[in-house]
Protein backbone atom coordinates (compact mmCIF):
# COMPACT_ATOMS: atom_id res chain seq x y z
CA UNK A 1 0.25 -24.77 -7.85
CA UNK A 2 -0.07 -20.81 -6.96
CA UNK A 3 2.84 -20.39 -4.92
CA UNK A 4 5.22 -18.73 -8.02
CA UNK A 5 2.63 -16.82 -9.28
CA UNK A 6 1.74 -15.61 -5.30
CA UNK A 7 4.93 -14.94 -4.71
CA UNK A 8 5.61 -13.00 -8.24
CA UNK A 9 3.04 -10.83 -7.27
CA UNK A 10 3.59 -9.64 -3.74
CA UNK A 11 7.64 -9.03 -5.23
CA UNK A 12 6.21 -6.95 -7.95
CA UNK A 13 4.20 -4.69 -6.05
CA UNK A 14 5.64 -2.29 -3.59
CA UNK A 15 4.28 -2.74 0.33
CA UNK A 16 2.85 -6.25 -0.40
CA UNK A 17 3.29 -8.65 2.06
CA UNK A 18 1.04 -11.53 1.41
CA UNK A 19 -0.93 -12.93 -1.11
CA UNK A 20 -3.44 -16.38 -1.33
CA UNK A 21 -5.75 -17.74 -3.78
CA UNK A 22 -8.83 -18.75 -1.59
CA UNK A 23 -12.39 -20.16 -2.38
CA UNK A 24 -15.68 -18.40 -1.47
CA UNK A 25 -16.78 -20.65 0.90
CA UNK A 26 -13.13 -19.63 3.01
CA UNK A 27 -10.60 -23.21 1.72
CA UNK A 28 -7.68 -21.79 0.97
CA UNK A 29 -5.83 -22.72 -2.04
CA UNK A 30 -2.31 -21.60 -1.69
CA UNK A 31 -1.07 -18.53 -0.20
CA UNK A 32 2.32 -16.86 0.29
CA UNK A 33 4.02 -14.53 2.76
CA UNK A 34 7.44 -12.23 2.40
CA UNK A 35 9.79 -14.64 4.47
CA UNK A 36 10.36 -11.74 7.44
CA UNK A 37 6.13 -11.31 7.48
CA UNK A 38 4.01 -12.24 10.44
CA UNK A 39 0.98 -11.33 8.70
CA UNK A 40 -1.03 -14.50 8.36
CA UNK A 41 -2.83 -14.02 5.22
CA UNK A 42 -5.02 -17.73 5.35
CA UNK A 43 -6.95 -16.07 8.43
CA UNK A 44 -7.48 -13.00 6.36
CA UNK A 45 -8.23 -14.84 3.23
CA UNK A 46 -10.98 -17.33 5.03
CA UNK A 47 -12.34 -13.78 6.92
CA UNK A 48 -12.63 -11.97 3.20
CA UNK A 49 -14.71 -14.48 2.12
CA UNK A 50 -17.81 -14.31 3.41
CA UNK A 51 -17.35 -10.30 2.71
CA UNK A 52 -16.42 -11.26 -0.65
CA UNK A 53 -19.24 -14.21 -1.40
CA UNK A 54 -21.76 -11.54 0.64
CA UNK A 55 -20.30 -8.52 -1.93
CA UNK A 56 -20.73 -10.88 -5.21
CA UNK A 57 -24.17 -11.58 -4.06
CA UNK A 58 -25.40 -8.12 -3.42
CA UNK A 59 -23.92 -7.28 -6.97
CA UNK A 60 -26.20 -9.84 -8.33
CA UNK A 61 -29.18 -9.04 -6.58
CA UNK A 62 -28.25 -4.99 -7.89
CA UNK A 63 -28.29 -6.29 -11.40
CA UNK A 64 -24.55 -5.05 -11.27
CA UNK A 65 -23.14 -7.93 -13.21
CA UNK A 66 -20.49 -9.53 -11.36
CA UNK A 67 -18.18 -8.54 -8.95
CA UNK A 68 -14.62 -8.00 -10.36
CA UNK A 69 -12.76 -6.32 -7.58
CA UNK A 70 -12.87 -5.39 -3.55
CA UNK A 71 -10.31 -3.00 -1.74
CA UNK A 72 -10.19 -3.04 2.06
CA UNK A 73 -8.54 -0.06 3.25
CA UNK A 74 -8.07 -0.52 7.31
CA UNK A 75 -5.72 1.05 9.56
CA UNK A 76 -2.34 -1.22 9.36
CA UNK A 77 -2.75 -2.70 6.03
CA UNK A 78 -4.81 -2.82 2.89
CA UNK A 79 -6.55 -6.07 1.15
CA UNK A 80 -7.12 -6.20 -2.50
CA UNK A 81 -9.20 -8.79 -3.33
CA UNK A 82 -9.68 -9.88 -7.46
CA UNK A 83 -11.95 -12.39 -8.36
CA UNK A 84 -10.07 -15.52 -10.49
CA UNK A 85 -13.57 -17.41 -11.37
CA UNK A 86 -16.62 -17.01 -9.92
CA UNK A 87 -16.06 -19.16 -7.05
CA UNK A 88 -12.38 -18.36 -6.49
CA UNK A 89 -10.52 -14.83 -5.79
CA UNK A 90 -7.44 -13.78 -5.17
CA UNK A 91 -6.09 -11.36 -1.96
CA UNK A 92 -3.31 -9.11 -1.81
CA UNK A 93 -2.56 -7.25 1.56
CA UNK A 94 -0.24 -4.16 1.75
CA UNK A 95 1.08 -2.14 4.14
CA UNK A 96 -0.37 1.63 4.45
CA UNK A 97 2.64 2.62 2.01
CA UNK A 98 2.22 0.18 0.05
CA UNK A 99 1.16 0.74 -4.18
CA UNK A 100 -2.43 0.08 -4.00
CA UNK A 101 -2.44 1.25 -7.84
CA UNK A 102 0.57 -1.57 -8.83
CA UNK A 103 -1.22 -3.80 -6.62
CA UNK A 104 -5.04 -3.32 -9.05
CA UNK A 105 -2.42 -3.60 -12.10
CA UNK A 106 -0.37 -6.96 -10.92
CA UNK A 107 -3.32 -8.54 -10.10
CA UNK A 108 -5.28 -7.88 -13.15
CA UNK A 109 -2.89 -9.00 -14.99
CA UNK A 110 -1.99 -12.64 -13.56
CA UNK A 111 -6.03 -13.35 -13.07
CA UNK A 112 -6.31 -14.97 -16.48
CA UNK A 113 -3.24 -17.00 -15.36
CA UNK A 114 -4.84 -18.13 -12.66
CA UNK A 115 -8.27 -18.87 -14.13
CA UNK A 116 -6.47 -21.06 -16.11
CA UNK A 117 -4.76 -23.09 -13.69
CA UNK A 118 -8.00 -23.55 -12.15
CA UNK A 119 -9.70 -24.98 -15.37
């Protein structure tokens, strides 16, 4: 269902290694991986979201509006996280060289895509 548009986005963006749709209560939708990756990006995704459901709540409470994007900068990789719907986001991990700023763009710009396939 995801998998091509997954995989479109961690080849677009420079450093990305993995990338899954997941659901906030941590089911994961679809997910991909660069073929010579390790990085196991469902563990990560189901991890993110009770960060992510935690983060959308807080916004709430704030009187924020909604949350529309998370970046988790860590020592060996980086996780961009874009909500797709309110109970669905997207995650996008880099390596530390990786194009955090092509990562925000790619993402933002397949989200509608995505919303749509989950309609």
């Amino acid at each position: 269902m995801f998998e091509s548009v997954l995989k479109e986005v961690v080849d677009a963006t420079e450093g990305a290694v993995a990338s899954c749709v997941m659901e906030l209560e941590g089911v994961p939708l679809e997910s991909y991986s660069k073929p010579d990756s390790t990085f196991d990006i469902k563990n990560i995704g189901i991890e993110l979201s009770i960060v992510v459901k935690q983060i959308c709540t807080a916004a709430k409470m704030l009187d924020a509006g909604e949350a529309h994007e998370v970046a988790i900068v860590a020592e060996q990789f980086t996780t961009l996280v874009r909500m797709v719907t309110p109970n669905y986001f997207v995650a996008l991990s880099l390596d530390p060289r990786g194009n955090l700023g092509k990562a925000r763009f790619v993402l933002r710009t397949r989200v509608a895509d995505m919303a749509r396939e989950l309609a």
